[in-house]
N, C-alpha and C. Protein backbone atom coordinates (compact mmCIF):
# COMPACT_ATOMS: atom_id res chain seq x y z
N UNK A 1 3.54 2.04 11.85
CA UNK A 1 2.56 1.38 12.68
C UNK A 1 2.46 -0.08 12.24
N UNK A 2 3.58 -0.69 13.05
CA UNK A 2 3.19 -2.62 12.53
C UNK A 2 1.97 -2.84 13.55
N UNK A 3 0.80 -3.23 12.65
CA UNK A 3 0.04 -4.00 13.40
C UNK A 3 -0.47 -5.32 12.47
N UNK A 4 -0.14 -6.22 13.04
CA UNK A 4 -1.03 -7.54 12.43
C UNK A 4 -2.47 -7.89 11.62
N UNK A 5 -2.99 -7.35 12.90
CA UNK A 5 -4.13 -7.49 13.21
C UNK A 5 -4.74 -6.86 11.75
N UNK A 6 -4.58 -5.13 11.29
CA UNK A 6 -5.00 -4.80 10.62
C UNK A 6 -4.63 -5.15 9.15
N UNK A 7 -2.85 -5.33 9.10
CA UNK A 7 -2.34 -6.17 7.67
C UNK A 7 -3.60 -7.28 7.37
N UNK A 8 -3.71 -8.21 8.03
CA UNK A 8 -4.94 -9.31 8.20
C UNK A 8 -5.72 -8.88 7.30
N UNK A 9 -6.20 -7.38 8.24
CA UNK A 9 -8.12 -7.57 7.49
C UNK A 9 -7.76 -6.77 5.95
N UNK A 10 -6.84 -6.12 5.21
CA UNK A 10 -6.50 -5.50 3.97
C UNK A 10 -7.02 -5.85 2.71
N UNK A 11 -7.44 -7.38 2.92
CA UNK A 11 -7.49 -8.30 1.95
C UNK A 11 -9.13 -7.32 0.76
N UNK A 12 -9.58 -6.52 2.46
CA UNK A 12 -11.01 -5.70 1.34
C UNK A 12 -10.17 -4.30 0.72
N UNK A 13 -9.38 -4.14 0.65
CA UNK A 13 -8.39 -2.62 0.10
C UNK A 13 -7.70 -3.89 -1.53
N UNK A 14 -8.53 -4.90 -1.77
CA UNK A 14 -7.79 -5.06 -3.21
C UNK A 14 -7.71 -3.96 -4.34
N UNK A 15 -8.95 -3.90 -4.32
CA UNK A 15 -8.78 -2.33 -5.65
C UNK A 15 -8.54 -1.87 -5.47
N UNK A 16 -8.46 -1.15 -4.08
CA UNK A 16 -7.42 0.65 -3.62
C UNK A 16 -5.99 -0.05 -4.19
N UNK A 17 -5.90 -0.85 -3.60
CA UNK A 17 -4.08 -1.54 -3.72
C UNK A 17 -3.79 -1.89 -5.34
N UNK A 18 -4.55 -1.94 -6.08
CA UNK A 18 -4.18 -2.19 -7.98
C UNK A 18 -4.52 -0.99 -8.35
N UNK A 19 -5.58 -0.12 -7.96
CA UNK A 19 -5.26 1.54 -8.43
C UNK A 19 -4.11 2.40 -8.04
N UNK A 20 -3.95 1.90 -6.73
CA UNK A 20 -2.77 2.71 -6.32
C UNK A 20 -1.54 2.50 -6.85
N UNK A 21 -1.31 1.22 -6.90
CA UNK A 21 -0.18 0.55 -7.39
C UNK A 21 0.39 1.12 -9.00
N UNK A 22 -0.44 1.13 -9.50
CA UNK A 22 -0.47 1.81 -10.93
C UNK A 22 -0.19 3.07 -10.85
N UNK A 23 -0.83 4.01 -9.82
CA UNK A 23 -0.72 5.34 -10.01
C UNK A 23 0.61 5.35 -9.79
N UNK A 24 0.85 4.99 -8.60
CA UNK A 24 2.80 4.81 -8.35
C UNK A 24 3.58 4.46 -9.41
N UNK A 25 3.01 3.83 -10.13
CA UNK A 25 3.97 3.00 -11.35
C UNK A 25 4.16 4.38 -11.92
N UNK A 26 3.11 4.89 -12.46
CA UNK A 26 3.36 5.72 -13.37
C UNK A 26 3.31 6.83 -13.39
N UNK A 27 3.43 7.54 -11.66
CA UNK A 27 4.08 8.83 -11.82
C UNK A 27 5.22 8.71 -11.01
N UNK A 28 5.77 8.01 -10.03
CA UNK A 28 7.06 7.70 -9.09
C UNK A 28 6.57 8.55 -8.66
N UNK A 29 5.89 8.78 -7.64
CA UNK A 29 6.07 10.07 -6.90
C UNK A 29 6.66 9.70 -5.52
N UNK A 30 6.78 10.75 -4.76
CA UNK A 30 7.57 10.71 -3.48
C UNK A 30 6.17 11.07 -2.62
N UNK A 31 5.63 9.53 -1.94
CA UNK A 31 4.54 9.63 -0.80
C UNK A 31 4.99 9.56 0.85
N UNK A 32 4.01 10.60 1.30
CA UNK A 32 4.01 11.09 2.56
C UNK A 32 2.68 10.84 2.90
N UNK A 33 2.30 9.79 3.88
CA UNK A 33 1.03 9.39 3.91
C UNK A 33 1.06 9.68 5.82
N UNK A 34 -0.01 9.91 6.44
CA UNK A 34 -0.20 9.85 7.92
C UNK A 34 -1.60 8.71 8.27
N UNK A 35 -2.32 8.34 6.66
CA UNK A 35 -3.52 7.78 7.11
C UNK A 35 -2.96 6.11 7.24
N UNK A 36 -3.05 5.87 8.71
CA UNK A 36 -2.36 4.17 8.47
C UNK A 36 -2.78 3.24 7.68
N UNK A 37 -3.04 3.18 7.08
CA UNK A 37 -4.17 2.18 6.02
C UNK A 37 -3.55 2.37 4.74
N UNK A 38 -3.19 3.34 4.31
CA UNK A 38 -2.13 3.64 3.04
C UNK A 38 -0.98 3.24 3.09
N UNK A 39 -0.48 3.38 4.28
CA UNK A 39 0.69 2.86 4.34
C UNK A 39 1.07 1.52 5.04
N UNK A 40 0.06 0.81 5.05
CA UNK A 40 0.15 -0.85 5.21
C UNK A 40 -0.04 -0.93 3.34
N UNK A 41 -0.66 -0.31 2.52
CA UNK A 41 -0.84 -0.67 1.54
C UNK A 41 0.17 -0.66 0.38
N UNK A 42 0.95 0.57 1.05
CA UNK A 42 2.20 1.19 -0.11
C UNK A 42 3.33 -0.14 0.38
N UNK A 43 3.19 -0.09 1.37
CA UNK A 43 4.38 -1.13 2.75
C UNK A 43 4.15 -2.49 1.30
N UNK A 44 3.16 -2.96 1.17
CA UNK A 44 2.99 -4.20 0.66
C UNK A 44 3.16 -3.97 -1.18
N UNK A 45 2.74 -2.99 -1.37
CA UNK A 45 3.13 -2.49 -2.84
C UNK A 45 4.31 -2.51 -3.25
N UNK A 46 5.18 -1.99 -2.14
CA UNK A 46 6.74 -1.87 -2.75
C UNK A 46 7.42 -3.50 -1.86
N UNK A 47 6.80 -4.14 -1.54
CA UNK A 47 7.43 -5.47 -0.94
C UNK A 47 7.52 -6.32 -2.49
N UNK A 48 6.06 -6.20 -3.05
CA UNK A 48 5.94 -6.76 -4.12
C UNK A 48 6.73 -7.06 -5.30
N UNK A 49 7.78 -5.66 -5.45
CA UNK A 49 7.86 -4.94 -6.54
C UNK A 49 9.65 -5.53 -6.18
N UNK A 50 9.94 -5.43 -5.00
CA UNK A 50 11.39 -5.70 -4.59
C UNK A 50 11.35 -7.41 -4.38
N UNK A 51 10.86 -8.09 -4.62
CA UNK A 51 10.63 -9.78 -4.84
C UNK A 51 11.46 -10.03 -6.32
């Protein structure tokens, strides 16, 4: 789900996005997400990480 609009407003998901980010770090797991909001967040987590 590319939407703009909502990437935009994310900027209030900072702490979901540095807890999450960590949890990923440190178990690798293999995510299957359906809630769109996680996955604008993981989307930008692993953009980060591949820079």
């Amino acid at each position: 789900m590319e939407n703009p609009f909502v990437e935009k407003q994310l900027g209030g998901f900072t702490r979901l996005q540095n807890l999450l980010e960590k949890i990923l770090a440190e178990t690798q797991p293999c995510v299957v997400s359906v809630y769109a909001v996680y996955g604008h967040i993981i989307k930008k987590i692993y953009a980060n990480r591949c820079k």
